[in-house]
PDB file of N, CA and C in Angstrom:
ATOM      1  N   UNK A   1      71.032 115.489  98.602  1.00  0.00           N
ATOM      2  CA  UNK A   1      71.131 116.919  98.783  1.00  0.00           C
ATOM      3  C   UNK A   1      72.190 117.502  97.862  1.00  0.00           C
ATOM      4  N   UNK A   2      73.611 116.860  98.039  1.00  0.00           N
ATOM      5  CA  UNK A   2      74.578 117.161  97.310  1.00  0.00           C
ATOM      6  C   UNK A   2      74.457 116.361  95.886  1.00  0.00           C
ATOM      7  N   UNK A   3      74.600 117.214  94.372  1.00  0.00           N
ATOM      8  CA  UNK A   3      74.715 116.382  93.420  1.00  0.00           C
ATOM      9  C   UNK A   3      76.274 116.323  93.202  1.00  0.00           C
ATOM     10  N   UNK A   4      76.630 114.968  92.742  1.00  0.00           N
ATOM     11  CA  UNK A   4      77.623 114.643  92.071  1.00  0.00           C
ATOM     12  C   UNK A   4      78.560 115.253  91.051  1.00  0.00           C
ATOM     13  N   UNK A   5      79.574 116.241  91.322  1.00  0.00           N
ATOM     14  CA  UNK A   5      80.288 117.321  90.812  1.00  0.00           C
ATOM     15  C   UNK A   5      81.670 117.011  89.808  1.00  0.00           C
ATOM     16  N   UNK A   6      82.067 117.084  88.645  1.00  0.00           N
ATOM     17  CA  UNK A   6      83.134 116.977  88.381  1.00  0.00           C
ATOM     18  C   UNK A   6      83.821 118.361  87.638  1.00  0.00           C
ATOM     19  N   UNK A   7      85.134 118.663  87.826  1.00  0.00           N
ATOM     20  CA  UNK A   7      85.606 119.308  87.125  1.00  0.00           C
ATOM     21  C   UNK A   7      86.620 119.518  85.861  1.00  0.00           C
ATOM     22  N   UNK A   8      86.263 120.720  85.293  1.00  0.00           N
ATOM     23  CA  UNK A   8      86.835 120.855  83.983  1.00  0.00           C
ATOM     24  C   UNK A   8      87.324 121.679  83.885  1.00  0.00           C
ATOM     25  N   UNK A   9      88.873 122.001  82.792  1.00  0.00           N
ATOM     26  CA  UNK A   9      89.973 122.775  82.648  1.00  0.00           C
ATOM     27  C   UNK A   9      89.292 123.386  81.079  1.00  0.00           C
ATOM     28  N   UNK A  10      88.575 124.291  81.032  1.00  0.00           N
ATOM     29  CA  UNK A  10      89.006 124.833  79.934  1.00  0.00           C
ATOM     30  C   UNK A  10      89.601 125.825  79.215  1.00  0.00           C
ATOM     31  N   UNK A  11      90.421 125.354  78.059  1.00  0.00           N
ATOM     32  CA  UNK A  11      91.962 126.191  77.790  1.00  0.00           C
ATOM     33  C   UNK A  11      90.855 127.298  76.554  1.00  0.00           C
ATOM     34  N   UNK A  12      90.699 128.884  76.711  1.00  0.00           N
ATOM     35  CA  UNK A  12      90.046 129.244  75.632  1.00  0.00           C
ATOM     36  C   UNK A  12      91.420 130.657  74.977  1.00  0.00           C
ATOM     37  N   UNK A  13      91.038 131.105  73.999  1.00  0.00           N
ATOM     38  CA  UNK A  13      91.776 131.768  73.282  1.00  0.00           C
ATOM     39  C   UNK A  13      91.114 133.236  73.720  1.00  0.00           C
ATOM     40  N   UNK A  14      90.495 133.638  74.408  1.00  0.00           N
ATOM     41  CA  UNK A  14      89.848 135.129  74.393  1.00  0.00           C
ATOM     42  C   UNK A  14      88.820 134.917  75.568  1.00  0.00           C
ATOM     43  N   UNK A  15      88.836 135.659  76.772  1.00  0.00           N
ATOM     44  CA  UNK A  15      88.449 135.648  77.540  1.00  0.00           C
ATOM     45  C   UNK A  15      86.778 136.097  78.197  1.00  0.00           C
ATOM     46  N   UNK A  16      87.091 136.941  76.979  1.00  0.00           N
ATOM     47  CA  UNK A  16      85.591 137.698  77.114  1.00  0.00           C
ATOM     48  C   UNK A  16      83.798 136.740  76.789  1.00  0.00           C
ATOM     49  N   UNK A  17      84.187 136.081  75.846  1.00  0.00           N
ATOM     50  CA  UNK A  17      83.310 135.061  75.478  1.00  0.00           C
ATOM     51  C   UNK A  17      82.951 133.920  76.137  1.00  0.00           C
ATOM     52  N   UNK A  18      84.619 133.747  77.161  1.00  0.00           N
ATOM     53  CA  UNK A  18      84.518 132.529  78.183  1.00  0.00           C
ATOM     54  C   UNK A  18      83.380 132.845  79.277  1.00  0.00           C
ATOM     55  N   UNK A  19      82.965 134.344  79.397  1.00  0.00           N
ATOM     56  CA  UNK A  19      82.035 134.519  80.247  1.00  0.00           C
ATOM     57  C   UNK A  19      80.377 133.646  80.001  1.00  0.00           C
ATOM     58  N   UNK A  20      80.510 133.604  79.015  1.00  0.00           N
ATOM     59  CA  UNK A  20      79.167 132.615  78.907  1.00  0.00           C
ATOM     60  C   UNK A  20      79.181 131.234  79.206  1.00  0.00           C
ATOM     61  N   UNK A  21      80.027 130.938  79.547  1.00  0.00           N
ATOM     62  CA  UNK A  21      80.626 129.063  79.739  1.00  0.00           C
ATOM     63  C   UNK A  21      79.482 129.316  80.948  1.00  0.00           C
ATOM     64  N   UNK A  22      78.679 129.702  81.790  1.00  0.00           N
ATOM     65  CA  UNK A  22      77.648 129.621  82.916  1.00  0.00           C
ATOM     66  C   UNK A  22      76.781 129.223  82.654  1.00  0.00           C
ATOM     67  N   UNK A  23      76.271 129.002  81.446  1.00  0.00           N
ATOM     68  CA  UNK A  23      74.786 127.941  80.838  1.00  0.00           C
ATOM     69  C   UNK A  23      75.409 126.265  81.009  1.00  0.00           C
ATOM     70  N   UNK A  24      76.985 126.309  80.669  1.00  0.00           N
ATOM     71  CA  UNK A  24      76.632 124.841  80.698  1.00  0.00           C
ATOM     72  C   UNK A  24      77.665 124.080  82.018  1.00  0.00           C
ATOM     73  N   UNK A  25      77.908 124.750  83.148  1.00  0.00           N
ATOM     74  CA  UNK A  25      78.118 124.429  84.378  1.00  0.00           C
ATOM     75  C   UNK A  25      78.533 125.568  85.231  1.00  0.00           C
ATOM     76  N   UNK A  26      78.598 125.577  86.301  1.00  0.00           N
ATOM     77  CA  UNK A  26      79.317 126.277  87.482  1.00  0.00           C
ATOM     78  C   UNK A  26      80.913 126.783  87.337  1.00  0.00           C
ATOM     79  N   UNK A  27      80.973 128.288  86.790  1.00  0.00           N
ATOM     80  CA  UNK A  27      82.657 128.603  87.079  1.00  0.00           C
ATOM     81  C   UNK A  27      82.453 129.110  87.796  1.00  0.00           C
ATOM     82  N   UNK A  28      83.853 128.228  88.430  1.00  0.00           N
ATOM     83  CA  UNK A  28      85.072 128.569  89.799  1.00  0.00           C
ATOM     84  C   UNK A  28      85.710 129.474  89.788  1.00  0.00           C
ATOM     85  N   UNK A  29      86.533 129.638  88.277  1.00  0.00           N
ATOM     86  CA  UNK A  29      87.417 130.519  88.496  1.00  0.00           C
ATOM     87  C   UNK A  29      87.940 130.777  86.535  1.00  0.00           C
ATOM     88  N   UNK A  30      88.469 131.999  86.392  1.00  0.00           N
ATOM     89  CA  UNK A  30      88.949 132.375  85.390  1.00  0.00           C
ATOM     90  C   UNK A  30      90.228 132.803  85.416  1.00  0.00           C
ATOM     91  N   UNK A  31      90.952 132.803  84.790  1.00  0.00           N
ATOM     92  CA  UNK A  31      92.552 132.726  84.739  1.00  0.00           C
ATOM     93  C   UNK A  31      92.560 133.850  83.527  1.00  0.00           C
ATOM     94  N   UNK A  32      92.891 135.147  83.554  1.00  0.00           N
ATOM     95  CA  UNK A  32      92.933 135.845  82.668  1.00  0.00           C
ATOM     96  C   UNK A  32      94.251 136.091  81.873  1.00  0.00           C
ATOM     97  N   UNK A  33      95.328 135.845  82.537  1.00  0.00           N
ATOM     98  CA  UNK A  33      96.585 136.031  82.305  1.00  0.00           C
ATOM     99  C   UNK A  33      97.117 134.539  81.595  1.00  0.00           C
ATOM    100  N   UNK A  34      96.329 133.215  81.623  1.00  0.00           N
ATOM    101  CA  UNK A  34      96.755 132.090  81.512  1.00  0.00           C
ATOM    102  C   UNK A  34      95.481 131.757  80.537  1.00  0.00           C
ATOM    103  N   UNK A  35      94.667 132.136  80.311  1.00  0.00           N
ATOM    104  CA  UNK A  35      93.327 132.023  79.274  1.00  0.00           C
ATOM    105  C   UNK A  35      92.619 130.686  79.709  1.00  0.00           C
ATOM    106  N   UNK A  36      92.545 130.439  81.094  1.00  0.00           N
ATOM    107  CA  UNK A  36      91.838 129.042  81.246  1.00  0.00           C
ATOM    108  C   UNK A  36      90.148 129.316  82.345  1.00  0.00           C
ATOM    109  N   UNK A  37      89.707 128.600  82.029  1.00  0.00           N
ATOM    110  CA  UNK A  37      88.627 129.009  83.187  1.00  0.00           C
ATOM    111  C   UNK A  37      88.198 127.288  83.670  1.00  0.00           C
ATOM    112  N   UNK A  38      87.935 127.453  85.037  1.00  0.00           N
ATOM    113  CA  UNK A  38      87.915 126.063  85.737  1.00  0.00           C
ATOM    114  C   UNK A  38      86.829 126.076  86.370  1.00  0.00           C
ATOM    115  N   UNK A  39      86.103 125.084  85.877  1.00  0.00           N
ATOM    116  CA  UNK A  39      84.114 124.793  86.291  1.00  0.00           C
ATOM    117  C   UNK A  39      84.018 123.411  86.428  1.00  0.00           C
ATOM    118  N   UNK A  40      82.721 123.437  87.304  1.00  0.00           N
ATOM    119  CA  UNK A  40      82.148 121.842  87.570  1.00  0.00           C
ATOM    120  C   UNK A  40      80.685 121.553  86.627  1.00  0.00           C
ATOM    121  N   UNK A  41      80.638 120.587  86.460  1.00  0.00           N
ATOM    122  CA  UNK A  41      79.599 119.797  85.709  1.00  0.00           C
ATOM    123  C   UNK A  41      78.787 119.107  86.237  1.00  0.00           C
ATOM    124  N   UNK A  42      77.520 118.993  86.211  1.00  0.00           N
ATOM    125  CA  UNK A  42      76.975 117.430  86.861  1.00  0.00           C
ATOM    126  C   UNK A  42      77.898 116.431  86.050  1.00  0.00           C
ATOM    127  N   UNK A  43      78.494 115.097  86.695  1.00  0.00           N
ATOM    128  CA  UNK A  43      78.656 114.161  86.516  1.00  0.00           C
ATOM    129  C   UNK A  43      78.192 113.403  85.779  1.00  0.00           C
ATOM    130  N   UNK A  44      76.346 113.433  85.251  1.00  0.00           N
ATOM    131  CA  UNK A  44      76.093 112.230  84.417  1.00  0.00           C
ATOM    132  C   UNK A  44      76.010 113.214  83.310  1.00  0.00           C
ATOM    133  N   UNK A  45      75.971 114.327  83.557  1.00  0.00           N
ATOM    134  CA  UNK A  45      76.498 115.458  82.033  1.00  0.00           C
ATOM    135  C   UNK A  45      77.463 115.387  81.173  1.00  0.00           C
ATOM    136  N   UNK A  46      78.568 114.815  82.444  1.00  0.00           N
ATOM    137  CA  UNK A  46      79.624 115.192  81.555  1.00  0.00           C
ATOM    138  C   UNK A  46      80.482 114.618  80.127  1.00  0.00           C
ATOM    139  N   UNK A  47      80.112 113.770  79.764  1.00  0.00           N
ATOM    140  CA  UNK A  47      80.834 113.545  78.387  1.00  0.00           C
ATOM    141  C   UNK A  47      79.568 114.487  77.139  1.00  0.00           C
ATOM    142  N   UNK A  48      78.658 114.870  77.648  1.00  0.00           N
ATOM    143  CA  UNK A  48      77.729 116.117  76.632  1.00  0.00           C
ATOM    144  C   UNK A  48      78.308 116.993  76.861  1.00  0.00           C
ATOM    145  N   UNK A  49      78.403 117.799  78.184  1.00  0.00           N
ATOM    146  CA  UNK A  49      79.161 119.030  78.269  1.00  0.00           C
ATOM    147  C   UNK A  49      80.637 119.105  77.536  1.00  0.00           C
ATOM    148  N   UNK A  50      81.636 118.157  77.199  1.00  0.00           N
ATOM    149  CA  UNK A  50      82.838 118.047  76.668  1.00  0.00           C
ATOM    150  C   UNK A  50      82.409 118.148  75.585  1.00  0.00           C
ATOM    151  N   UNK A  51      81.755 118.027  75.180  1.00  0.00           N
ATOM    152  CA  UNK A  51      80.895 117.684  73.510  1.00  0.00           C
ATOM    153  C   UNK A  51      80.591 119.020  72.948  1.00  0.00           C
ATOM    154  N   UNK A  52      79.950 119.930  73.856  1.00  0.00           N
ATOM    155  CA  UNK A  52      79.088 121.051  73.670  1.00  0.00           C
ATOM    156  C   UNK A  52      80.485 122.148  73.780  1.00  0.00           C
ATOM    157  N   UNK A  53      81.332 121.941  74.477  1.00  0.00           N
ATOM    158  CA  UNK A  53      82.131 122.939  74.959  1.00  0.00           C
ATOM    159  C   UNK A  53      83.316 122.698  73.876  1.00  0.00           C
ATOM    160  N   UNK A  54      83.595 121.511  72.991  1.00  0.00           N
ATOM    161  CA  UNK A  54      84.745 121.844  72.351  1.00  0.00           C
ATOM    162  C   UNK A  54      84.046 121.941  71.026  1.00  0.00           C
ATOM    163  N   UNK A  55      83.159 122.552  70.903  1.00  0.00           N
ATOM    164  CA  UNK A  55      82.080 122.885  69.395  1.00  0.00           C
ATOM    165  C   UNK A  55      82.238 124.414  69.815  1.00  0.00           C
ATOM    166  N   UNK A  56      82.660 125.311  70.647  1.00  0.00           N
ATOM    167  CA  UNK A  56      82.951 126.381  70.835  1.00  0.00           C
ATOM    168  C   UNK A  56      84.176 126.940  69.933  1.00  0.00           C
ATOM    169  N   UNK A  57      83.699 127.747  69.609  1.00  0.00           N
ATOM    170  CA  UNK A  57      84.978 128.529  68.632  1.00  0.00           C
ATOM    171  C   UNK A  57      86.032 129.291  69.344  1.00  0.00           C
ATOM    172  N   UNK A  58      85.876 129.576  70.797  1.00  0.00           N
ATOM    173  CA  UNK A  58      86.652 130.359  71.628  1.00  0.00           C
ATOM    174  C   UNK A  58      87.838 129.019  72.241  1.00  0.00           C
ATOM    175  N   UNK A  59      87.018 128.038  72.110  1.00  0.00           N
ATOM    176  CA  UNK A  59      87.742 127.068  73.255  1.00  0.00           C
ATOM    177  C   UNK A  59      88.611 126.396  72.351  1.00  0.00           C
ATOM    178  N   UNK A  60      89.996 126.172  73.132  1.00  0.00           N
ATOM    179  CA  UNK A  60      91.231 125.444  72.972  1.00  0.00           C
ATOM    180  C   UNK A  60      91.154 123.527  72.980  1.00  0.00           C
ATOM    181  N   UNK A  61      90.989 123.411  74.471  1.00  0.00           N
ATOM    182  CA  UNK A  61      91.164 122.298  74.691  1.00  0.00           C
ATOM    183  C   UNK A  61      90.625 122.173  75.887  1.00  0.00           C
ATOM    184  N   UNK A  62      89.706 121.111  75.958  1.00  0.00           N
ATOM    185  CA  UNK A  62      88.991 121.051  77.450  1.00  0.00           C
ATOM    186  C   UNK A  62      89.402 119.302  78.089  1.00  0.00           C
ATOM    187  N   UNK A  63      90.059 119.918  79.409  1.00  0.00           N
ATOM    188  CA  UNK A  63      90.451 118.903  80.019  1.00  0.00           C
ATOM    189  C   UNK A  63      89.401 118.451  81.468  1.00  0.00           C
ATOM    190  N   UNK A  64      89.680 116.603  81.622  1.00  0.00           N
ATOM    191  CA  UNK A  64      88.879 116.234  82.712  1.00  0.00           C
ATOM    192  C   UNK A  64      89.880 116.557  84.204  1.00  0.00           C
ATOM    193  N   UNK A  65      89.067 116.880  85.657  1.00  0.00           N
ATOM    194  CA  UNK A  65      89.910 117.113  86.878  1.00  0.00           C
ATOM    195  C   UNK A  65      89.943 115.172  86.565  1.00  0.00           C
ATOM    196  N   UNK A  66      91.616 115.095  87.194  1.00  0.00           N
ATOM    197  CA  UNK A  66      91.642 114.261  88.138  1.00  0.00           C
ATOM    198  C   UNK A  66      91.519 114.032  89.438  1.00  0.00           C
ATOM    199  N   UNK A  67      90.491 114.827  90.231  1.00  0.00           N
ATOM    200  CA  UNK A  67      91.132 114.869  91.338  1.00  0.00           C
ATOM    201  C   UNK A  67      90.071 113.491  91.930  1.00  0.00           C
ATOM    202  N   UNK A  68      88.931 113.308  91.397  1.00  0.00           N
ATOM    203  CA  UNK A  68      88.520 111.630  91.804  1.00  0.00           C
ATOM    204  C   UNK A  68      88.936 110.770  91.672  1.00  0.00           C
ATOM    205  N   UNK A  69      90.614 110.316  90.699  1.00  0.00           N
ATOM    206  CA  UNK A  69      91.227 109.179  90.821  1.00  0.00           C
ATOM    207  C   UNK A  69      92.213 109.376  91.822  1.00  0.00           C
ATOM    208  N   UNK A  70      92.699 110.643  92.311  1.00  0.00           N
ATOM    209  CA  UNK A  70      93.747 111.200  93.445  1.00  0.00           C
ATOM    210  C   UNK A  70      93.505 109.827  94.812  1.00  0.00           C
ATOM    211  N   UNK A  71      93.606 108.986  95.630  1.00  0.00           N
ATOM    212  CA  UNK A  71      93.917 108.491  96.406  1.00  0.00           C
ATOM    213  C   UNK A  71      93.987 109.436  97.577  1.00  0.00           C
ATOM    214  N   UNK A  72      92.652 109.517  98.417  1.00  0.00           N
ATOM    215  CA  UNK A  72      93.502 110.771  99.199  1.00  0.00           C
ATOM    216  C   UNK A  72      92.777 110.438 101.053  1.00  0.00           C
ATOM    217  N   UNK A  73      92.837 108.680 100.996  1.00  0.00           N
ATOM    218  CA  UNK A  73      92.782 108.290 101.942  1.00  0.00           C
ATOM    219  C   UNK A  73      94.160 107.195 102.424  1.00  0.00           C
ATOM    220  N   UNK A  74      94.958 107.712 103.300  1.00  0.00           N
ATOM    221  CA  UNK A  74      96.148 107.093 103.528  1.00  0.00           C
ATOM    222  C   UNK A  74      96.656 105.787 104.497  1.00  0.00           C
ATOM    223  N   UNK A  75      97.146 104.804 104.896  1.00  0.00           N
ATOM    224  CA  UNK A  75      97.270 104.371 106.165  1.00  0.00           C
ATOM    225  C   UNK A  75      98.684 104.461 106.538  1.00  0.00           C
ATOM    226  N   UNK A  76      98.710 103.597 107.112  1.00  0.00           N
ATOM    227  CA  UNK A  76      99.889 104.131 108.629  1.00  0.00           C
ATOM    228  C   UNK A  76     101.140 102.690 107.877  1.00  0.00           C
ATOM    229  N   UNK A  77     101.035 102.320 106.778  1.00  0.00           N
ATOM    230  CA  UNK A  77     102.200 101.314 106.649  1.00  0.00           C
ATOM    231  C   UNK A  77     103.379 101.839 106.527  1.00  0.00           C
ATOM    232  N   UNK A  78     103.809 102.815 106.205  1.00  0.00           N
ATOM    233  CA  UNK A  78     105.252 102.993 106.064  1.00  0.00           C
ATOM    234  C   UNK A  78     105.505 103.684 107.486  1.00  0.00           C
ATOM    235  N   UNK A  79     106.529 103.693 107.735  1.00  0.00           N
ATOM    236  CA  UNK A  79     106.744 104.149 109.527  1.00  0.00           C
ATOM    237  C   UNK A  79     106.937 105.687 109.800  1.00  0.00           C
ATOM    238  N   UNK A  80     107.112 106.599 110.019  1.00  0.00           N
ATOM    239  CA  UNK A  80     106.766 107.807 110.385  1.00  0.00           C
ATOM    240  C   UNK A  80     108.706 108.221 110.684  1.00  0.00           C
ATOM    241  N   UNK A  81     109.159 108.723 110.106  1.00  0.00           N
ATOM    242  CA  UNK A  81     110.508 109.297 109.988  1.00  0.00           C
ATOM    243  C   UNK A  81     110.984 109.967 110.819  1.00  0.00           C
ATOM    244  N   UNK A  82     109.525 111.173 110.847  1.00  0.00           N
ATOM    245  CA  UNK A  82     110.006 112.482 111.368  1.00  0.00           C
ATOM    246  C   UNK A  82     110.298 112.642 113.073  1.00  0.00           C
ATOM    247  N   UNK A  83     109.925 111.143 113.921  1.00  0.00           N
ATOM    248  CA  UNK A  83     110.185 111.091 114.951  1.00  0.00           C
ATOM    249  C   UNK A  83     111.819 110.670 115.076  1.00  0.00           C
ATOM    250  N   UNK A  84     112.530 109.470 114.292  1.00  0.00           N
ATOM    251  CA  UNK A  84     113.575 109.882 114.170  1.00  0.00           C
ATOM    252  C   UNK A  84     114.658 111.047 114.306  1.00  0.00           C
ATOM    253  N   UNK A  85     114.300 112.405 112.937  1.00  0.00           N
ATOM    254  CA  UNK A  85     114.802 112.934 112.850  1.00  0.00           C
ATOM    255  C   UNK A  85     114.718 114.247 113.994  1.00  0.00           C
ATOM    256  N   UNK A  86     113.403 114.333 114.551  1.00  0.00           N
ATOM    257  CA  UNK A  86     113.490 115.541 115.405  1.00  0.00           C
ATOM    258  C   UNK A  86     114.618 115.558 116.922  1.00  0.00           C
ATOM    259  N   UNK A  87     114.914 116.420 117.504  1.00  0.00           N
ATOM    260  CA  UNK A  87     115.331 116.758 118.562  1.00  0.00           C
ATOM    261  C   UNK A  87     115.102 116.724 119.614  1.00  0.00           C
TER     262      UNK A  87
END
């Protein structure tokens, strides 16, 4: 149901042109004051879409999300402090 999503930072020089970045994935969001706009890709797209997007004359530098190497399941080994410190 759900396809496989990754995201991308791209840094462009002029904002107005970044509006077409919607043919080659999903923007999230545009940063007008910071010139970046932040979109997802299909996954087995993505080293074409990096391809296609830094052949753009507007675009700076297009970066990969890390947020799939992020670790963001935790366990309980280190001991819990804050019972210590409370009152």
């Amino acid at each position: 149901m759900f396809t496989d999503r990754s995201g991308l930072i791209v840094w462009v020089s002029d904002i107005k042109p970044a509006k077409n970045l919607e043919k080659y994935g999903t923007v999230h969001y545009i940063s007008k004051r910071m010139n970046y706009v932040a979109m997802y890709v299909h996954t087995e797209k993505l080293d074409e879409s990096i391809r296609l997007l830094q052949r753009l004359p507007y675009v700076k530098k297009v970066e990969k999300s890390m947020r799939k190497e992020i670790k963001t399941e935790y366990d309980k080994s280190i001991p819990d402090k804050t019972r210590f410190y409370s009152l």
